[in-house]
C-alpha atoms as a PDB file:
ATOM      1  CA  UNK A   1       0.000   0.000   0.000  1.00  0.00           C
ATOM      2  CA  UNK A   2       1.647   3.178  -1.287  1.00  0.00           C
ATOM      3  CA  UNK A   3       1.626   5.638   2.118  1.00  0.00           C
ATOM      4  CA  UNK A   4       0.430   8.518   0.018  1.00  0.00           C
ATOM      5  CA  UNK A   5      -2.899   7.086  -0.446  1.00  0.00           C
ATOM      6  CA  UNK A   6      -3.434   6.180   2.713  1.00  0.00           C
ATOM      7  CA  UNK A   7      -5.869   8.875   5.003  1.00  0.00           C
ATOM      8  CA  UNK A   8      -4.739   8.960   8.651  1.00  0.00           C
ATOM      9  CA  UNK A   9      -6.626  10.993  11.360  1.00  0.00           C
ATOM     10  CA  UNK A  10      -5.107  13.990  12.775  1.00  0.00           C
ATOM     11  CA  UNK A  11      -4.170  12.324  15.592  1.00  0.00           C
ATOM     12  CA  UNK A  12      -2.133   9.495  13.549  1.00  0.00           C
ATOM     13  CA  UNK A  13      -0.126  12.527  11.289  1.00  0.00           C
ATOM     14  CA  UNK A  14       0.702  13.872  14.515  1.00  0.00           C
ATOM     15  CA  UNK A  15       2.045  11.012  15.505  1.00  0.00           C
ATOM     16  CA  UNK A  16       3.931  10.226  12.466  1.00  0.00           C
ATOM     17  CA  UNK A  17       5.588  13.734  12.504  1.00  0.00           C
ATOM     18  CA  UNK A  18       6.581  12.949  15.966  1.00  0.00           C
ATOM     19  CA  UNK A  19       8.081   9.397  14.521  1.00  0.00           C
ATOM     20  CA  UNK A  20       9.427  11.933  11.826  1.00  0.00           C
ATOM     21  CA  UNK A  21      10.720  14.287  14.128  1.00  0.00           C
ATOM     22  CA  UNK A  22      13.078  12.034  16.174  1.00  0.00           C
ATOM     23  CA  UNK A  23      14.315  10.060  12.822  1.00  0.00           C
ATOM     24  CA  UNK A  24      15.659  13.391  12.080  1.00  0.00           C
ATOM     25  CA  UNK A  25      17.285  13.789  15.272  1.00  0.00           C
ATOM     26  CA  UNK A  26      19.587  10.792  14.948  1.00  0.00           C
ATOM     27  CA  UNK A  27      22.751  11.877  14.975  1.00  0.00           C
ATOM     28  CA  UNK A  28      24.063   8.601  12.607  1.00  0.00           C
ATOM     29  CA  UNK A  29      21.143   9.551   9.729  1.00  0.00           C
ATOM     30  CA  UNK A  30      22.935   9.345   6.336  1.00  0.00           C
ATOM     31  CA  UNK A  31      21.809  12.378   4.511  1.00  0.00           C
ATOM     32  CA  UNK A  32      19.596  10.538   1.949  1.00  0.00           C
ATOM     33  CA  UNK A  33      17.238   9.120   4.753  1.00  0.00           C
ATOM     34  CA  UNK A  34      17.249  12.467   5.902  1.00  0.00           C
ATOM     35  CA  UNK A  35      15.939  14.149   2.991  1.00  0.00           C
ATOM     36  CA  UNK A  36      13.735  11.244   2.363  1.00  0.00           C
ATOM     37  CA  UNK A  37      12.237  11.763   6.217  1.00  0.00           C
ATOM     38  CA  UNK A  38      12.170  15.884   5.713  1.00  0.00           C
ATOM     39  CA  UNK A  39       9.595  15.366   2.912  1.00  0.00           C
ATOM     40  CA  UNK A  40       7.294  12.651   4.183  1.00  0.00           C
ATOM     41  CA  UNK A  41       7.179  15.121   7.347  1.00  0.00           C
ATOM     42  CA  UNK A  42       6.455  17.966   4.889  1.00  0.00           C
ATOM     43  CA  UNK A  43       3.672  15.861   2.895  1.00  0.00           C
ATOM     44  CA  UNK A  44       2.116  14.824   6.453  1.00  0.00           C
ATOM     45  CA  UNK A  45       2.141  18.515   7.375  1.00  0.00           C
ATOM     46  CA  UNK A  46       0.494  18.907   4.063  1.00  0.00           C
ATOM     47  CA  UNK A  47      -2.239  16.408   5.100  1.00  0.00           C
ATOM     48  CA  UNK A  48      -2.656  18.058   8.676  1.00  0.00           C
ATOM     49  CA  UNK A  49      -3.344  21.389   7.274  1.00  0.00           C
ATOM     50  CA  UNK A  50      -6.000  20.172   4.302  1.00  0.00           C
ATOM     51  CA  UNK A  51      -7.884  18.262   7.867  1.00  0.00           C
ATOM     52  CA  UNK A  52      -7.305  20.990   9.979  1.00  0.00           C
ATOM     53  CA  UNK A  53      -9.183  22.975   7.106  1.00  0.00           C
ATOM     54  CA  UNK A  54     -11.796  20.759   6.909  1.00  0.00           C
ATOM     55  CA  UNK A  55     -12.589  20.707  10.384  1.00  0.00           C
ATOM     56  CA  UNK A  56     -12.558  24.236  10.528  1.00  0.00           C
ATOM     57  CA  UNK A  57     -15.245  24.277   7.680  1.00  0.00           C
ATOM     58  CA  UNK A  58     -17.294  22.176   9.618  1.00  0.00           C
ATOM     59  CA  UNK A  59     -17.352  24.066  13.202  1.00  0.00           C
ATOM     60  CA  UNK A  60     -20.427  25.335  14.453  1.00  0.00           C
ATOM     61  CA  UNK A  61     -21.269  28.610  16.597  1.00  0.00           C
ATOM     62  CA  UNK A  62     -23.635  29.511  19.212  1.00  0.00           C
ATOM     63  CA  UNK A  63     -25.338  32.551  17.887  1.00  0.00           C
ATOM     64  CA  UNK A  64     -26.452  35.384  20.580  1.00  0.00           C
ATOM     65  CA  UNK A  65     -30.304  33.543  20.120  1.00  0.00           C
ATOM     66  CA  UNK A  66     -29.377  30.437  20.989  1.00  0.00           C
ATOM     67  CA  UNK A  67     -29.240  28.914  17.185  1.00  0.00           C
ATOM     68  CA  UNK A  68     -26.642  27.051  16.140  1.00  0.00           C
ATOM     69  CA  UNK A  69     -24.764  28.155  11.943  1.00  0.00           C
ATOM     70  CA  UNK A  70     -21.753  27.083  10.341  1.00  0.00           C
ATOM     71  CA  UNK A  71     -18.780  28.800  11.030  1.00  0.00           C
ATOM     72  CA  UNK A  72     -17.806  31.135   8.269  1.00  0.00           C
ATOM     73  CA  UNK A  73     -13.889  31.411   7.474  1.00  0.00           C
ATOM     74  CA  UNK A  74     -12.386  34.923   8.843  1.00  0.00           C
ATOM     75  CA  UNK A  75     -15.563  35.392  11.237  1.00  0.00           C
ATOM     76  CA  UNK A  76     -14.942  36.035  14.735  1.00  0.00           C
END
């Protein structure tokens, strides 16, 4: 199964660009791994942002009567 195709949950990136994160911190990492670990981390941040977005899309407010509406980009 090719990893690109895969959807993980926001919680699961997370955790991959934690995995990510201290790959990258080995000191003995031969620079190819390294690059090859910099851009999965870079395509998971990718995927993070495009579910952040969609969660953000799908947040509802409490209006000042009680109703609840779909929360509108750049609204506050």
């Amino acid at each position: 199964m090719d990893m690109h195709e895969q959807e993980f949950s926001l919680e699961e990136n997370f955790a991959r660009l934690e995995e990510m994160i201290e790959k990258l911190s080995e000191d003995d990492l031969p620079l190819e791994e390294a690059f090859r670990a910099y851009s999965q981390g870079m395509a998971i941040l990718k995927q993070c942002d495009d579910q952040i977005d969609r969660v953000e899309k799908q947040v509802l407010k409490l209006t000042e009567e009680g109703c609840l509406e779909v929360f509108e980009n750049g609204e506050q």
